[in-house]
Each structure stands twice: as C-alpha cells, then as structure tokens.
N, C-alpha and C. Protein backbone atom coordinates (compact mmCIF):
# COMPACT_ATOMS: atom_id res chain seq x y z
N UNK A 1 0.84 -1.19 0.00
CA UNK A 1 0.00 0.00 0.00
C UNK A 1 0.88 1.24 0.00
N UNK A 2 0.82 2.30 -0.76
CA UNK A 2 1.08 3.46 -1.45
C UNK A 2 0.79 4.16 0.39
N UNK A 3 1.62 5.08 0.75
CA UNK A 3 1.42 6.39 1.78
C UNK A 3 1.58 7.39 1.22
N UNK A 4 1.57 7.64 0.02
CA UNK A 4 1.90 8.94 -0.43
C UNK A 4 3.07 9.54 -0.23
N UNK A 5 4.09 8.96 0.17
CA UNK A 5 5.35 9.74 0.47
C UNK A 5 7.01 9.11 -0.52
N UNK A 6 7.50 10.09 -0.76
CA UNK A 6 8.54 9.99 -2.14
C UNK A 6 9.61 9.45 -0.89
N UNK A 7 10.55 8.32 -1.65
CA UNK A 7 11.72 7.95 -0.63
C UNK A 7 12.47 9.47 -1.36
N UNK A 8 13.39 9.76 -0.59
CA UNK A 8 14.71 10.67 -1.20
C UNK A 8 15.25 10.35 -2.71
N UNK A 9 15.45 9.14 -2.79
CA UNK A 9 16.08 8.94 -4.03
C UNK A 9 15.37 9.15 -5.47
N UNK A 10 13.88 8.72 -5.16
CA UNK A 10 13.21 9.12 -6.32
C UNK A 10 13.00 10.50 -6.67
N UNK A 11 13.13 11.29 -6.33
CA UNK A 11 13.76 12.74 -6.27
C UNK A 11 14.65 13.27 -7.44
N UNK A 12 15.94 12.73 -6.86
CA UNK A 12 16.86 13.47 -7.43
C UNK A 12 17.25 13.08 -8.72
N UNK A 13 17.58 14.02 -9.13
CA UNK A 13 17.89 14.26 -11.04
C UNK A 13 16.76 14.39 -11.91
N UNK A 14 15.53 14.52 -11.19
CA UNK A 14 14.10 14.74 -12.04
C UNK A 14 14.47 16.11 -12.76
N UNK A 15 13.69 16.44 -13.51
CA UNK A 15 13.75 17.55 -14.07
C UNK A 15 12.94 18.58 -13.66
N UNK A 16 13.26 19.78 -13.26
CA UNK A 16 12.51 20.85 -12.45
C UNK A 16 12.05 21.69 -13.40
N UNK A 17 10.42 21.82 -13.85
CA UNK A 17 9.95 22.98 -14.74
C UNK A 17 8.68 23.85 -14.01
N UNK A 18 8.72 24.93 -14.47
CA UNK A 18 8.03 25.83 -13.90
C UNK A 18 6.45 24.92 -14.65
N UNK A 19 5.38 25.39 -14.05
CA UNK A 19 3.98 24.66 -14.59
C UNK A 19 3.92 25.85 -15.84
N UNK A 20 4.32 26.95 -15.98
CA UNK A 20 4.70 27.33 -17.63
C UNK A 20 5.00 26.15 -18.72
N UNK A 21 6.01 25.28 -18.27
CA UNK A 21 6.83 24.43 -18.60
C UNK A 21 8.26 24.55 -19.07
N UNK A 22 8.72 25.61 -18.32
CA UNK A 22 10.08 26.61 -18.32
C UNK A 22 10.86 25.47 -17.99
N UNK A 23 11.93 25.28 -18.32
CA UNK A 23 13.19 24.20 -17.77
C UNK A 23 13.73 25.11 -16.27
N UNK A 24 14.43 24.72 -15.64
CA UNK A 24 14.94 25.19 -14.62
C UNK A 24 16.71 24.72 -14.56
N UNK A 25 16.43 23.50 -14.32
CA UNK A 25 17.34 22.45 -14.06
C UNK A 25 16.81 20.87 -13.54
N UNK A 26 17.66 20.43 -12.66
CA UNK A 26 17.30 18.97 -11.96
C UNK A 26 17.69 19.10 -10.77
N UNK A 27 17.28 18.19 -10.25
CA UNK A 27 17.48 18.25 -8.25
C UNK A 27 18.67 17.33 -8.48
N UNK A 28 19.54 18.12 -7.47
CA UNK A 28 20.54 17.70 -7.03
C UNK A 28 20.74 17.08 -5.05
N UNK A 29 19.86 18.04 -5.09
CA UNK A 29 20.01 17.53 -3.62
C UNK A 29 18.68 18.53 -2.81
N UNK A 30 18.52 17.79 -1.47
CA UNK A 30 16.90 18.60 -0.99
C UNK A 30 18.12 18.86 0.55
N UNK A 31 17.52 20.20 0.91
CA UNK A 31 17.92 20.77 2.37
C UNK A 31 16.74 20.63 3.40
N UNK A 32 16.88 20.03 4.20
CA UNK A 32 16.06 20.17 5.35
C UNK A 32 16.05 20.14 6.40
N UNK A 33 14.97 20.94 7.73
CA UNK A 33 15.31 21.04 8.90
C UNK A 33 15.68 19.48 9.25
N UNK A 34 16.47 19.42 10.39
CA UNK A 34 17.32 18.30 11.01
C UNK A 34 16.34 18.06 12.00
N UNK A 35 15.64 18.64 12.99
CA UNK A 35 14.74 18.69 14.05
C UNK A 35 13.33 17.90 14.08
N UNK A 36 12.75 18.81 12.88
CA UNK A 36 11.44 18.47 12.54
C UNK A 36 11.21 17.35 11.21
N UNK A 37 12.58 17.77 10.43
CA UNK A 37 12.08 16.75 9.25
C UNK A 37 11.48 17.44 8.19
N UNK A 38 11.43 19.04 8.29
CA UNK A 38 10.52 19.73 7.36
C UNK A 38 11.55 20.46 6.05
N UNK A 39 11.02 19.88 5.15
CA UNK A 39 11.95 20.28 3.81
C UNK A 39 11.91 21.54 3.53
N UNK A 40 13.15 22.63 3.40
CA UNK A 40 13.47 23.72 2.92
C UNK A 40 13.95 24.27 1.52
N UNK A 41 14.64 23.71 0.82
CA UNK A 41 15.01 24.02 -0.30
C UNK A 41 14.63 22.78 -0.91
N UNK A 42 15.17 23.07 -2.17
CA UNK A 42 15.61 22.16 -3.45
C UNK A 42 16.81 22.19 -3.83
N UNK A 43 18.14 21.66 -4.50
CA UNK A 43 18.95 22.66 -4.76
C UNK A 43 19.67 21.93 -6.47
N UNK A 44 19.62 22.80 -7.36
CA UNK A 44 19.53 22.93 -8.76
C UNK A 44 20.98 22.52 -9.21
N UNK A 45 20.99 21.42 -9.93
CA UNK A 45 22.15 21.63 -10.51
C UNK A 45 22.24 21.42 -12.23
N UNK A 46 23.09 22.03 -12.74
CA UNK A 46 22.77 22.01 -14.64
C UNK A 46 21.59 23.06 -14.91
N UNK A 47 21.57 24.73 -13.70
CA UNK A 47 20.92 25.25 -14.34
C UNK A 47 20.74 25.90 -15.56
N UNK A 48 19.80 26.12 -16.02
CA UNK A 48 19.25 27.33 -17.32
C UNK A 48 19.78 28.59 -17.35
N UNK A 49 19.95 29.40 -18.46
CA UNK A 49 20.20 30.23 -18.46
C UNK A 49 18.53 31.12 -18.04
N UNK A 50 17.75 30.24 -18.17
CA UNK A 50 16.38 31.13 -17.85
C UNK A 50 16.78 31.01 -16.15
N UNK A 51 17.10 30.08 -15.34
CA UNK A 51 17.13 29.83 -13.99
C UNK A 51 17.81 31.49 -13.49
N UNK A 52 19.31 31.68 -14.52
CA UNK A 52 20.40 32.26 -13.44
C UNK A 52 19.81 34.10 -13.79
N UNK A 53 18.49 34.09 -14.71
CA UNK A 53 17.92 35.10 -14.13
C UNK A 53 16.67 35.58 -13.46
N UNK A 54 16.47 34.29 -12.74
CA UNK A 54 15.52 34.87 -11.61
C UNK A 54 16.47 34.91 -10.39
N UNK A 55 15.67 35.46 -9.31
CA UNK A 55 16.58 35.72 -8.32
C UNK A 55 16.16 35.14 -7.19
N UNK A 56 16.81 34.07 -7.54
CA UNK A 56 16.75 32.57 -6.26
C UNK A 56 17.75 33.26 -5.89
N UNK A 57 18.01 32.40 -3.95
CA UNK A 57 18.95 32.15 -3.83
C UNK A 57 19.81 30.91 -3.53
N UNK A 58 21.18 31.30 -3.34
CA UNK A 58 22.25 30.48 -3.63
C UNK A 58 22.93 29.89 -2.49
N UNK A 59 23.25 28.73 -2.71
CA UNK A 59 24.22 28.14 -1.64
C UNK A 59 25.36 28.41 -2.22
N UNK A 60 26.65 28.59 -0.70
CA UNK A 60 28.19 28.65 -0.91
C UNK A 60 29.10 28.22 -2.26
N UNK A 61 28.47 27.12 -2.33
CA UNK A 61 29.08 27.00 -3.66
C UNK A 61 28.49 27.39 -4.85
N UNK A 62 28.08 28.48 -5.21
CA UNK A 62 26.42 28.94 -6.18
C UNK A 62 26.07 28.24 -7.01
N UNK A 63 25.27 27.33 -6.03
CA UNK A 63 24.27 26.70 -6.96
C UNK A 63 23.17 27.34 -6.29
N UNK A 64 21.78 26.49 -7.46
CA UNK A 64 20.59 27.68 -6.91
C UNK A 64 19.61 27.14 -6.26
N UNK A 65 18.87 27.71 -5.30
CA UNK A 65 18.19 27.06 -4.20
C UNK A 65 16.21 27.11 -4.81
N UNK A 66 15.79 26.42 -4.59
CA UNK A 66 14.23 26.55 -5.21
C UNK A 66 13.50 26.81 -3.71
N UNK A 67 12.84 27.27 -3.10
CA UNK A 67 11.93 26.91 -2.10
C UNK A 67 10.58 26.08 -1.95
N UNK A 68 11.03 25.27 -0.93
CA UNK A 68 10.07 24.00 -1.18
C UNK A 68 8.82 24.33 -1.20
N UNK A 69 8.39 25.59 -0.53
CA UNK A 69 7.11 25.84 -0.76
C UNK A 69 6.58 26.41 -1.98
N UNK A 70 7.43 26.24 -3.14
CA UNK A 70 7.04 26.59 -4.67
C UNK A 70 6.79 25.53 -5.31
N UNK A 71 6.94 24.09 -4.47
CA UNK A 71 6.38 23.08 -5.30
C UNK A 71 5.20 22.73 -5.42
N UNK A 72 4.93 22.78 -6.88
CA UNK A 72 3.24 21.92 -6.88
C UNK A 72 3.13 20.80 -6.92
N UNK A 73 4.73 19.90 -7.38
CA UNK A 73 3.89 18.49 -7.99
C UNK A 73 5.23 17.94 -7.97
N UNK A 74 5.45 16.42 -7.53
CA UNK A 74 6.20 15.96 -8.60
C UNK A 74 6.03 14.80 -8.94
N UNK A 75 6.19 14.13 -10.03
CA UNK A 75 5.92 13.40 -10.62
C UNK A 75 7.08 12.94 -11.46
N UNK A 76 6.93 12.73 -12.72
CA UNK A 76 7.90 12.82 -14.12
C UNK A 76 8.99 14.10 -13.76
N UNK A 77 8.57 14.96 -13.29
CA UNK A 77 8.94 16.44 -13.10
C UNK A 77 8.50 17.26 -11.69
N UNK A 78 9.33 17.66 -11.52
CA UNK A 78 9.23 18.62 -10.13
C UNK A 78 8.65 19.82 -10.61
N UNK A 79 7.19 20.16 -10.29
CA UNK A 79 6.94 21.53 -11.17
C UNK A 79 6.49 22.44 -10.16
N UNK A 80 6.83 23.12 -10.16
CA UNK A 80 7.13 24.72 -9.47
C UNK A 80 6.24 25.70 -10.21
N UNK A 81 5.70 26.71 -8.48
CA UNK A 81 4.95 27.92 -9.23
C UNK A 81 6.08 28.78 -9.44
N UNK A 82 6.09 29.40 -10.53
CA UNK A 82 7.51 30.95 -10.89
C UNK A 82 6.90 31.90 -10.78
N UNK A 83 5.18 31.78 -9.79
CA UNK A 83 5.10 33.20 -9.35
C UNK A 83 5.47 33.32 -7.66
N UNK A 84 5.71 32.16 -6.97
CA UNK A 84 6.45 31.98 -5.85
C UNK A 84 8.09 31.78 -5.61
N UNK A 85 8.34 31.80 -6.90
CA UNK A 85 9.68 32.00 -6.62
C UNK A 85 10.38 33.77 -6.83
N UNK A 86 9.47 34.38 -7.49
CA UNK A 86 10.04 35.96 -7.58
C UNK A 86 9.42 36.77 -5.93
C-alpha cells in the first residue's frame, strides 16, 4: 500500500519545470530542517540560463536554491509555481 510519500532517491535528477513548462534544471540535492524533518530548499544543478535570471537564492558554492514551498507536484517532473519563486 502506497502512503503517499517519495523515498529521497526518487527525487533526485528529475527535471525541475516551472507549470509554464520553463526548464529550470534537476534536483541535485533537498535541504532540510534536522529537528522536525521539514523540507526547505531544493537545490539545482545544470541550471538554465532562464534559472540564473531569476533571483533565487544560492548556496556557498552557487548553486541555486528553489523553495520547497514553490512546489506543486512531482511526478515525471518537479513543477514549481515561478510566481512563488520571484
């Protein structure tokens, strides 16, 4: 029986598009609180040149961070609102 919940691995390297159907990039890796368990970022790697001009922000090494609360869906694709990310 299905709980509705993604292991970590099925995650990463999906392809991240805005529900426009804008490319972004792919998940590279998810940040989250340590405490609660509650997911904070996304974090992009092989972004777009459409990505490096919105104004996410960036982890230390600049790559680009999505906020988890811009996700709508994922599936095939991680799709994101791009009116929650400006």
């Amino acid at each position: 029986m299905q709980n509705g919940k993604n292991p970590y691995s099925t995650i990463l390297s999906k392809m991240i598009v805005t529900k426009e159907g804008k490319r972004l990039g792919f998940v590279k890796d998810i940040t989250f609180e340590t405490k609660s368990g509650e997911l904070i970022n996304i974090v992009v790697k092989d972004s777009t040149p459409y990505t490096r001009n919105l104004n996410l922000e960036k982890t230390k090494s600049d790559e680009f961070l999505i906020p988890y609360s811009a996700i709508i869906a994922i599936g095939d694709f991680v799709i994101v609102s791009e009116e929650d990310l400006i």
